[in-house]
PDB file of N, CA and C in Angstrom:
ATOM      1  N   UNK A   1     -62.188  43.347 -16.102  1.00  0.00           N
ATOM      2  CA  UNK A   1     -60.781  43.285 -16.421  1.00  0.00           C
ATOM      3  C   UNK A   1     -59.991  43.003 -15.144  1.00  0.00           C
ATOM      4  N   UNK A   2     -58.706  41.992 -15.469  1.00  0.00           N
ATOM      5  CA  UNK A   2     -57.997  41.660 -13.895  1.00  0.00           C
ATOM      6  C   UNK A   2     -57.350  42.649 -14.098  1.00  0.00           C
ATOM      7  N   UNK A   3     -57.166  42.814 -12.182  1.00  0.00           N
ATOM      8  CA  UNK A   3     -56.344  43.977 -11.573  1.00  0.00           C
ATOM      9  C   UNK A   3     -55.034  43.322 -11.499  1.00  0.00           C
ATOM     10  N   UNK A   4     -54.022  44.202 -12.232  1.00  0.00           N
ATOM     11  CA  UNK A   4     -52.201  43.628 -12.063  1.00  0.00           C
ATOM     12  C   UNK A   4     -52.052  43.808 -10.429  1.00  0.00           C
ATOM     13  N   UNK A   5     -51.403  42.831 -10.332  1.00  0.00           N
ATOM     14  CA  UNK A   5     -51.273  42.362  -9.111  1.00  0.00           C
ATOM     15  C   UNK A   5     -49.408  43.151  -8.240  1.00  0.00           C
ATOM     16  N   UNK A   6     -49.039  44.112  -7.055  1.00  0.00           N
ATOM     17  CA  UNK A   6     -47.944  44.747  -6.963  1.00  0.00           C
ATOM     18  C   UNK A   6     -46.660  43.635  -7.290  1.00  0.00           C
ATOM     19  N   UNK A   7     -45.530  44.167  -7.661  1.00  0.00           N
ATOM     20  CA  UNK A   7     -44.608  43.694  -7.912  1.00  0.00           C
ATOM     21  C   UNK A   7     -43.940  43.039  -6.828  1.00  0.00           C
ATOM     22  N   UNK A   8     -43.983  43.594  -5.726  1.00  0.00           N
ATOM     23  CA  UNK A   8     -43.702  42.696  -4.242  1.00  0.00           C
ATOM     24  C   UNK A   8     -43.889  41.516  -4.102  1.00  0.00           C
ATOM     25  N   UNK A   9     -45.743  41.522  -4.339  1.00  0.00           N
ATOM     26  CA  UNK A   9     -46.387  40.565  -3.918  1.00  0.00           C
ATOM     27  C   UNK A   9     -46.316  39.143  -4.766  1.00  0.00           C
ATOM     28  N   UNK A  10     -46.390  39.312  -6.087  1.00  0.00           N
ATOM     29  CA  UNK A  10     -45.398  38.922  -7.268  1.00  0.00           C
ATOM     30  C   UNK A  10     -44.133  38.429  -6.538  1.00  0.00           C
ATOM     31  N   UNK A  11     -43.361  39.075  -6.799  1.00  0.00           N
ATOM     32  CA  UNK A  11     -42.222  38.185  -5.571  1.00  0.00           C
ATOM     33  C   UNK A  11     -42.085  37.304  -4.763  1.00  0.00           C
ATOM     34  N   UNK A  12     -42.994  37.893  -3.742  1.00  0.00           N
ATOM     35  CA  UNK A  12     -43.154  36.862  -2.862  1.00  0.00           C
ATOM     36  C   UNK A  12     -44.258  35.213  -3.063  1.00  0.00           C
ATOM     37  N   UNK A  13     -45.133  35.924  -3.765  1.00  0.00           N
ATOM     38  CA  UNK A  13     -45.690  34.427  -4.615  1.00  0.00           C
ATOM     39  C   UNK A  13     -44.700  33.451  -5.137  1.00  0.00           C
ATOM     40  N   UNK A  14     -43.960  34.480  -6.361  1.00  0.00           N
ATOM     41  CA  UNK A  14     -42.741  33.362  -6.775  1.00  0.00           C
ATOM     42  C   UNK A  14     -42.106  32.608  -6.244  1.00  0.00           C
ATOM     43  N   UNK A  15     -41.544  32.986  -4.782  1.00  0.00           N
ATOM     44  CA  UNK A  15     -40.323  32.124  -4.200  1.00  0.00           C
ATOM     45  C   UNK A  15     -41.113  31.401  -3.173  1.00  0.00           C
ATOM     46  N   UNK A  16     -42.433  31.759  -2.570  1.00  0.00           N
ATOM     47  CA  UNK A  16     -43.250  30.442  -2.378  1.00  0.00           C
ATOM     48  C   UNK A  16     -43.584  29.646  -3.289  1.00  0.00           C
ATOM     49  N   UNK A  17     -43.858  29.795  -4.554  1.00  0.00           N
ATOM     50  CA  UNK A  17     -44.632  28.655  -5.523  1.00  0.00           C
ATOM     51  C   UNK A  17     -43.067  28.083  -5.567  1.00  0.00           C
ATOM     52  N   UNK A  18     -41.811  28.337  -6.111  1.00  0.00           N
ATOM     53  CA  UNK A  18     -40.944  27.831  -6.271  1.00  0.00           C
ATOM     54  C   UNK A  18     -40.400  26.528  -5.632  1.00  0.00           C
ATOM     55  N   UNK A  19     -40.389  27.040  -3.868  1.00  0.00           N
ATOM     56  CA  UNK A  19     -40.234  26.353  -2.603  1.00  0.00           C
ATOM     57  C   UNK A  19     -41.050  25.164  -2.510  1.00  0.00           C
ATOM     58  N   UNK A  20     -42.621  25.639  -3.114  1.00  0.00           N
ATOM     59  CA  UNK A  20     -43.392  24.749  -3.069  1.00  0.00           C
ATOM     60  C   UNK A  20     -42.842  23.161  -4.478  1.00  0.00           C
ATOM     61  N   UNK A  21     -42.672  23.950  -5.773  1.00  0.00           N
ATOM     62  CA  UNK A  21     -42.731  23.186  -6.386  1.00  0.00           C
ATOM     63  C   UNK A  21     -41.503  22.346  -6.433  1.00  0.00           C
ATOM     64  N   UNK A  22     -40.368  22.708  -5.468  1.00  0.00           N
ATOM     65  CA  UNK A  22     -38.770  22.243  -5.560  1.00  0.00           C
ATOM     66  C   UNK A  22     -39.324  20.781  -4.289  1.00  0.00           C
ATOM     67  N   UNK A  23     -39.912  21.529  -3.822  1.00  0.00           N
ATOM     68  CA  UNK A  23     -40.258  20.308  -2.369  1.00  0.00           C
ATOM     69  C   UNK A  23     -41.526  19.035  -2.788  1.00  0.00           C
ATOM     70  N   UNK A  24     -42.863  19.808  -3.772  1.00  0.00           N
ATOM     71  CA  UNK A  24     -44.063  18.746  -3.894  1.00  0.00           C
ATOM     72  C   UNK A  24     -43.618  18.447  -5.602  1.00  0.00           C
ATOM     73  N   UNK A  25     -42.935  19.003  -5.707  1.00  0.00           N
ATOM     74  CA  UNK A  25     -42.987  19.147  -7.822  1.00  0.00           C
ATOM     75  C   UNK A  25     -42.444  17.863  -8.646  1.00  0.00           C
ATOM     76  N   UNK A  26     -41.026  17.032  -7.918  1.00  0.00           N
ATOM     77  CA  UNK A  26     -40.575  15.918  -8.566  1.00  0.00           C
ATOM     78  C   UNK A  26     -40.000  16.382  -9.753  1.00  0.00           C
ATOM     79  N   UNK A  27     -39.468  17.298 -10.207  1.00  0.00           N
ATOM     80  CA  UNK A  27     -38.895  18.243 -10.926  1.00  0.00           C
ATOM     81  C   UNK A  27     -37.925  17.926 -11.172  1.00  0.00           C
ATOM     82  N   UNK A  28     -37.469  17.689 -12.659  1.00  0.00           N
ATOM     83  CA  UNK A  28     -36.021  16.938 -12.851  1.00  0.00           C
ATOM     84  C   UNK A  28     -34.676  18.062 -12.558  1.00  0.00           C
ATOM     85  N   UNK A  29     -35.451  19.314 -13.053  1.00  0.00           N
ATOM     86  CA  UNK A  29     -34.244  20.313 -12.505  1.00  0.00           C
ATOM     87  C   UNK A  29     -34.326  20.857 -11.202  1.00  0.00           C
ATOM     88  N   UNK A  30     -33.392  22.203 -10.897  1.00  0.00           N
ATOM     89  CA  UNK A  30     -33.712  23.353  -9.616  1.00  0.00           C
ATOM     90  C   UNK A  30     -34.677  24.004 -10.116  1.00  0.00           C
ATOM     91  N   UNK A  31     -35.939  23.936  -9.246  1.00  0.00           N
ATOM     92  CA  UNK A  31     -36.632  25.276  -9.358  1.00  0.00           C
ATOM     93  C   UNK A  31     -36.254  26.485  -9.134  1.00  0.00           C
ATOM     94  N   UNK A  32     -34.912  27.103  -8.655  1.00  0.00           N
ATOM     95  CA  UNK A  32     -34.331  28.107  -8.457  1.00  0.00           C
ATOM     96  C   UNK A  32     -33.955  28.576  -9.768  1.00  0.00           C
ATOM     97  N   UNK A  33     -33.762  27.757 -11.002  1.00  0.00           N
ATOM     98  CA  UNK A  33     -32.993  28.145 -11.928  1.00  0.00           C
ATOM     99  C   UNK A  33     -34.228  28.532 -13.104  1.00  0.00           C
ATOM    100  N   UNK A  34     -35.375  28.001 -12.588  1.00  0.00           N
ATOM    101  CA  UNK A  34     -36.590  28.073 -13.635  1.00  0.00           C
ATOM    102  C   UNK A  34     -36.941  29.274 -13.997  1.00  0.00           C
ATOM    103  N   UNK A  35     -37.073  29.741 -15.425  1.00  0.00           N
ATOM    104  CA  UNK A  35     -37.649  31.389 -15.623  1.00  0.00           C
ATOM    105  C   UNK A  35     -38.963  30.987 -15.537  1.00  0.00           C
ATOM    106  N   UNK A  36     -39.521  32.371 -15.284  1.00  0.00           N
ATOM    107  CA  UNK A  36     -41.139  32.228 -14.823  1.00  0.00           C
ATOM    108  C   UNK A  36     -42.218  31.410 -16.217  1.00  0.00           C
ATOM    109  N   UNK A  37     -41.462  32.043 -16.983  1.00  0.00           N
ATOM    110  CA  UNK A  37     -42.047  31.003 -18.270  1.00  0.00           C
ATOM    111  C   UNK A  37     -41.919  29.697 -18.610  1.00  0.00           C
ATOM    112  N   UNK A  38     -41.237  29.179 -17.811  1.00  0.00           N
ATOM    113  CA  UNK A  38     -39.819  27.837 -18.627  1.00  0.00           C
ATOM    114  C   UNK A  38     -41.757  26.435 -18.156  1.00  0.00           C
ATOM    115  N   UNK A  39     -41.764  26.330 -19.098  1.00  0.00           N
ATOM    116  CA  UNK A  39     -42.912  24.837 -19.373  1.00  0.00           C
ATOM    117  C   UNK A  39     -42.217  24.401 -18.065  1.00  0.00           C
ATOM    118  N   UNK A  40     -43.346  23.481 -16.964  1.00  0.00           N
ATOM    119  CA  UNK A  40     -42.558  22.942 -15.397  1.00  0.00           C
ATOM    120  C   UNK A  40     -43.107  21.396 -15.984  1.00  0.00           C
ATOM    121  N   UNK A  41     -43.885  21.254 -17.155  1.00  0.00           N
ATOM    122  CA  UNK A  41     -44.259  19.750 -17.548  1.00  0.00           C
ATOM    123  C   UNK A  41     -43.006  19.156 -18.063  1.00  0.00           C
ATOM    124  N   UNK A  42     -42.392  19.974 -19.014  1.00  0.00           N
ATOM    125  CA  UNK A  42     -41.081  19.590 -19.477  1.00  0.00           C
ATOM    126  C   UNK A  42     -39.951  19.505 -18.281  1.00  0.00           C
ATOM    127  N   UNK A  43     -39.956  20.504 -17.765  1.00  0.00           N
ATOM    128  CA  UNK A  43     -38.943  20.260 -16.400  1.00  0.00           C
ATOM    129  C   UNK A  43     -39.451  18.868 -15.888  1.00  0.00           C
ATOM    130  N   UNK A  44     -40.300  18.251 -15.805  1.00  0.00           N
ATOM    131  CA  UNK A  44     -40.489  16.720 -15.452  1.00  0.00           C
ATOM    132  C   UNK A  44     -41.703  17.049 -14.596  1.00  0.00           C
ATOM    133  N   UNK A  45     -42.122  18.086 -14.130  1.00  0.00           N
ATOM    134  CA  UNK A  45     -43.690  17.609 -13.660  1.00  0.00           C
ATOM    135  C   UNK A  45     -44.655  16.982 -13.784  1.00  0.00           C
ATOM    136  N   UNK A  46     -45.731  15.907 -13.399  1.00  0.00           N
ATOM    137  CA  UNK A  46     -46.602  14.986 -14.034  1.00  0.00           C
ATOM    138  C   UNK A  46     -47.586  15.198 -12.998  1.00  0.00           C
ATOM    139  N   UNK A  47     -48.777  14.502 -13.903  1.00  0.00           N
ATOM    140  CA  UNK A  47     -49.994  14.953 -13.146  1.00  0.00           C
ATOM    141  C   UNK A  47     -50.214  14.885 -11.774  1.00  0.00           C
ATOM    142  N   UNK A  48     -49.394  13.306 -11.187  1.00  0.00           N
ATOM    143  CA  UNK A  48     -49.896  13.421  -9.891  1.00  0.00           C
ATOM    144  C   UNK A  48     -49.223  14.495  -9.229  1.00  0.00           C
ATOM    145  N   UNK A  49     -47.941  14.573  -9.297  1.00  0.00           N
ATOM    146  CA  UNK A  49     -46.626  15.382  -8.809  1.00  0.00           C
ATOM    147  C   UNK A  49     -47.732  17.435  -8.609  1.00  0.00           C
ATOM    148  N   UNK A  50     -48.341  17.197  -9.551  1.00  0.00           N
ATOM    149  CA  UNK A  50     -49.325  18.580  -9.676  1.00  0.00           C
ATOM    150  C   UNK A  50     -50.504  18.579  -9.022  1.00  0.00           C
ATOM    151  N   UNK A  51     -51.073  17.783  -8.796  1.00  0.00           N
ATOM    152  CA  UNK A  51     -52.094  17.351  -7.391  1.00  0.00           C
ATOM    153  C   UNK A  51     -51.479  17.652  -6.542  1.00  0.00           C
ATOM    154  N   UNK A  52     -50.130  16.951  -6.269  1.00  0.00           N
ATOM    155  CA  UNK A  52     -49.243  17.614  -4.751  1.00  0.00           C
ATOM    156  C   UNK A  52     -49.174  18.762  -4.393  1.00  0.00           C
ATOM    157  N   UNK A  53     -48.439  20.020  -5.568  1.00  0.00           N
ATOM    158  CA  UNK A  53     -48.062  20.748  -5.726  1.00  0.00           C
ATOM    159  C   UNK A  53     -49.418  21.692  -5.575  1.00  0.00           C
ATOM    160  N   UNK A  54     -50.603  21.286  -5.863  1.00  0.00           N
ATOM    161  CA  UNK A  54     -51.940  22.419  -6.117  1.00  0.00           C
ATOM    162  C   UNK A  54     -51.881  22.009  -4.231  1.00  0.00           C
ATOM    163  N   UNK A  55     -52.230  21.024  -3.960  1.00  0.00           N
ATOM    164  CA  UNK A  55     -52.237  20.843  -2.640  1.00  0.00           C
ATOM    165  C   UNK A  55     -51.931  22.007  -1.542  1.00  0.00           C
ATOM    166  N   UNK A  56     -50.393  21.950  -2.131  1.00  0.00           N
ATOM    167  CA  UNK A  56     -49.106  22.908  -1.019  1.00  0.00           C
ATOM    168  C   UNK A  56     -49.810  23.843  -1.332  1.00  0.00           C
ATOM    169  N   UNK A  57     -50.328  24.225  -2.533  1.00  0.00           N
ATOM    170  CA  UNK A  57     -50.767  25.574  -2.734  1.00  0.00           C
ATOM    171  C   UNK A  57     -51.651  25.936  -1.867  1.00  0.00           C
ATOM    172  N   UNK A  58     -52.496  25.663  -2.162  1.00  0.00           N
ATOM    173  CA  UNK A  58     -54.208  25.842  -1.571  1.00  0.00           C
ATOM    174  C   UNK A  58     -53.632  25.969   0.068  1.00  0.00           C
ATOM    175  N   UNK A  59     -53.075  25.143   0.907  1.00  0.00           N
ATOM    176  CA  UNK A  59     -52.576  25.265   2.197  1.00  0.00           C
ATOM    177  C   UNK A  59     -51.857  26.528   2.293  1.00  0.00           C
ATOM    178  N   UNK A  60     -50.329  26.621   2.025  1.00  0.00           N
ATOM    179  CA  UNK A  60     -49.744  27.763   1.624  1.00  0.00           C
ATOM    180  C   UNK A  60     -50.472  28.753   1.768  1.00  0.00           C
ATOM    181  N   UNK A  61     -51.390  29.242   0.727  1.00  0.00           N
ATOM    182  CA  UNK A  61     -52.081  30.608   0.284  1.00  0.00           C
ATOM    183  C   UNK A  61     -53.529  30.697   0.808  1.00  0.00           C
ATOM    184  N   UNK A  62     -53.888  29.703   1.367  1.00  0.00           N
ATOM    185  CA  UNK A  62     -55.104  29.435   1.716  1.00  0.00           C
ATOM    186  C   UNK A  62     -56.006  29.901   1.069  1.00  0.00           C
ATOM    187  N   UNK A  63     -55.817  28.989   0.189  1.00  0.00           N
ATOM    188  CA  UNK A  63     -57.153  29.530  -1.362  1.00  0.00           C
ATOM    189  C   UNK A  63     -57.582  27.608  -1.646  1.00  0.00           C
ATOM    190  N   UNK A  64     -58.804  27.622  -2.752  1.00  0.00           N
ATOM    191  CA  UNK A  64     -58.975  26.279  -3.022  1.00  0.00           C
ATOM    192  C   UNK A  64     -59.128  26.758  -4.474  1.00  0.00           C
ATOM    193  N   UNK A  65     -58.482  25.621  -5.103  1.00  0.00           N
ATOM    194  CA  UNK A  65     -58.593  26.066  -6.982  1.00  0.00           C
ATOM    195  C   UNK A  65     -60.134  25.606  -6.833  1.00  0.00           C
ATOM    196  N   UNK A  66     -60.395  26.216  -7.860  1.00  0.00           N
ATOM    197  CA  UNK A  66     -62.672  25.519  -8.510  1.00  0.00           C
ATOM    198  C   UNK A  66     -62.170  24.668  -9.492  1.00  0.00           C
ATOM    199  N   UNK A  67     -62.341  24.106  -9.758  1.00  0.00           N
ATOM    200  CA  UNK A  67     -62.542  23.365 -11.066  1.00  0.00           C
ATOM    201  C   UNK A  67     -61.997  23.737 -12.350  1.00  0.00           C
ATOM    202  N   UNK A  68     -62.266  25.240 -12.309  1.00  0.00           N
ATOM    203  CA  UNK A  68     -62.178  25.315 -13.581  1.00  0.00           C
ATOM    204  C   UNK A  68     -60.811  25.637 -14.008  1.00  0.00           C
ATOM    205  N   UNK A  69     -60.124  25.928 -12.807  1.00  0.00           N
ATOM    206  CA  UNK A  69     -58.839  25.590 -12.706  1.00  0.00           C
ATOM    207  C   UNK A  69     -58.041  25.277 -12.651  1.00  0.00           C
ATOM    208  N   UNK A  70     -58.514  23.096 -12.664  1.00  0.00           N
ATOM    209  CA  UNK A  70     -58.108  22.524 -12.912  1.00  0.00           C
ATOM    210  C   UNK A  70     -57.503  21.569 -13.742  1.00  0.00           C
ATOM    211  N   UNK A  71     -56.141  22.316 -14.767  1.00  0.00           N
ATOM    212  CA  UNK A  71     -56.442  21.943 -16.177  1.00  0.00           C
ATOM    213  C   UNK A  71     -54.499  22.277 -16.169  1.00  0.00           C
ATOM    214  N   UNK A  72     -54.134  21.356 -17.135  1.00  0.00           N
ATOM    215  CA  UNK A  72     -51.901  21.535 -17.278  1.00  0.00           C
ATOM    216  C   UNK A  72     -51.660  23.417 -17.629  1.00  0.00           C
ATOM    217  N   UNK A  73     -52.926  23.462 -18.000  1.00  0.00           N
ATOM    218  CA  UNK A  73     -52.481  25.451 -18.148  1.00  0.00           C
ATOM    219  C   UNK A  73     -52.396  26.160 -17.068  1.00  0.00           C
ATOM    220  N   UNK A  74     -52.938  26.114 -16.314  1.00  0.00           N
ATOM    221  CA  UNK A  74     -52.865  26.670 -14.523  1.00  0.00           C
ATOM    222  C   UNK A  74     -51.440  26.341 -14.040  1.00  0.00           C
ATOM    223  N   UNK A  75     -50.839  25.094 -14.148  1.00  0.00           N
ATOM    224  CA  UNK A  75     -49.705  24.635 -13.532  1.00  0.00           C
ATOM    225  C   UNK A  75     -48.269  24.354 -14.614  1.00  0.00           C
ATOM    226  N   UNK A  76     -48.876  24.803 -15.758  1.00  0.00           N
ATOM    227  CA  UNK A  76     -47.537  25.213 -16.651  1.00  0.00           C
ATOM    228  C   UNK A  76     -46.533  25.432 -16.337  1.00  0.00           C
ATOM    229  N   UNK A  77     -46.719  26.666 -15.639  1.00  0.00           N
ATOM    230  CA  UNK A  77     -45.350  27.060 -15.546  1.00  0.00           C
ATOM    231  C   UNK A  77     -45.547  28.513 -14.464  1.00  0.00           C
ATOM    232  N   UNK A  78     -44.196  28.805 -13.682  1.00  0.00           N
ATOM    233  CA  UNK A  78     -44.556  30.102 -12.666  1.00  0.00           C
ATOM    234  C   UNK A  78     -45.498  30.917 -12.466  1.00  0.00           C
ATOM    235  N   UNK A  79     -45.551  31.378 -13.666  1.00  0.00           N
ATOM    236  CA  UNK A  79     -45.786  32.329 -14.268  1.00  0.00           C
ATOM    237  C   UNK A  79     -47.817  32.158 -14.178  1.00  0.00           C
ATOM    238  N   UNK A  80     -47.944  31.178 -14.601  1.00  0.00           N
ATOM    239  CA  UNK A  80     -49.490  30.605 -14.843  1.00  0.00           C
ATOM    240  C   UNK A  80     -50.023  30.592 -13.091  1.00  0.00           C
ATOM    241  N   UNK A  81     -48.979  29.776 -12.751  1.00  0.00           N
ATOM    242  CA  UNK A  81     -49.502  29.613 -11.528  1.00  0.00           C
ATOM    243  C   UNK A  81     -49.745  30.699 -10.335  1.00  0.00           C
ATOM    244  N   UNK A  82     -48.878  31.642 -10.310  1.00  0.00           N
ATOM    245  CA  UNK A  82     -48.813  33.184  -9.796  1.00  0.00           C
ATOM    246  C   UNK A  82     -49.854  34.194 -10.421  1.00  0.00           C
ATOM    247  N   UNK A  83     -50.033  33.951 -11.285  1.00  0.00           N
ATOM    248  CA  UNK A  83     -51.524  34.380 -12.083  1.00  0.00           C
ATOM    249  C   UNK A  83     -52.744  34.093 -11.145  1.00  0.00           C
ATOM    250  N   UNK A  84     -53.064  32.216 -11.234  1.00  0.00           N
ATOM    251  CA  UNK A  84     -53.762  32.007 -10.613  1.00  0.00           C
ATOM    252  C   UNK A  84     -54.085  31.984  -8.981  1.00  0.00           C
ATOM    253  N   UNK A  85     -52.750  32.214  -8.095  1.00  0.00           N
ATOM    254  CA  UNK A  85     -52.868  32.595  -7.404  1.00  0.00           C
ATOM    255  C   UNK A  85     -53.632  33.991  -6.652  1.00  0.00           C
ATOM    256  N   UNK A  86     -53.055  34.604  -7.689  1.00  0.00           N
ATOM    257  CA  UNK A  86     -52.869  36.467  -7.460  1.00  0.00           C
ATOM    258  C   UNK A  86     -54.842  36.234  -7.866  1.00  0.00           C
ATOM    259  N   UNK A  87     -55.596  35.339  -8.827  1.00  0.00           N
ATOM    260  CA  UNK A  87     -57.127  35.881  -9.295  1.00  0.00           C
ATOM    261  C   UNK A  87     -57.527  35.195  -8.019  1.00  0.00           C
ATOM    262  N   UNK A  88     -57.171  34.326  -7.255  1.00  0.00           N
ATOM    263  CA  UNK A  88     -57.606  33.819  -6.063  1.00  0.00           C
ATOM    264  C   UNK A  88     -57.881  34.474  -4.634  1.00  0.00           C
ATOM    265  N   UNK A  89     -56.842  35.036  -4.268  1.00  0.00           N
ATOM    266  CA  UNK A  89     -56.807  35.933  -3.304  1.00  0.00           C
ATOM    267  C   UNK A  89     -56.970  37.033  -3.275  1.00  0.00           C
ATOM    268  N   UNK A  90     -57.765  37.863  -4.470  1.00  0.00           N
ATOM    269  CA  UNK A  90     -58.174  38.557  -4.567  1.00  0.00           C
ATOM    270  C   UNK A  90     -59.589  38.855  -3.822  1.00  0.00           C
TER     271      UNK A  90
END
């Protein structure tokens, strides 16, 4: 079973993935305004734009996604992606 990850750290994931995705994302809106749920495909993200964005990540957090992580559900939306962060650096 995954371990919930502190609420801090949560935090601070968010407003890096955010930063990340406002700068690599191509995002038709502000990522500032995005709820952690809000679909980021509909906000205008596209596949390559999410290659970028896993990119910043992996640098950023210094983690590498596997494979099996590589799929529009991982990069949905905040929320998905702070998930997958948080099972990474674990």
């Amino acid at each position: 079973m995954p371990q919930n990850t502190g609420v801090a750290e949560i935090t601070v994931n968010l407003a890096a993935i955010r930063e990340i995705l406002a700068q690599y994302g191509r995002i038709a809106v502000d990522a500032s305004g995005l709820r952690i749920d809000s679909d980021l495909y509909e906000a205008g993200l596209t596949s390559l734009a999410t290659v970028n964005v896993m990119l910043a990540l992996e640098n950023h957090f210094d983690v590498e996604f596997p494979d099996a992580m590589l799929g529009r559900k991982t990069f949905s939306s905040l929320e998905s992606i702070a998930e997958a962060i948080a099972e990474l650096v674990r």
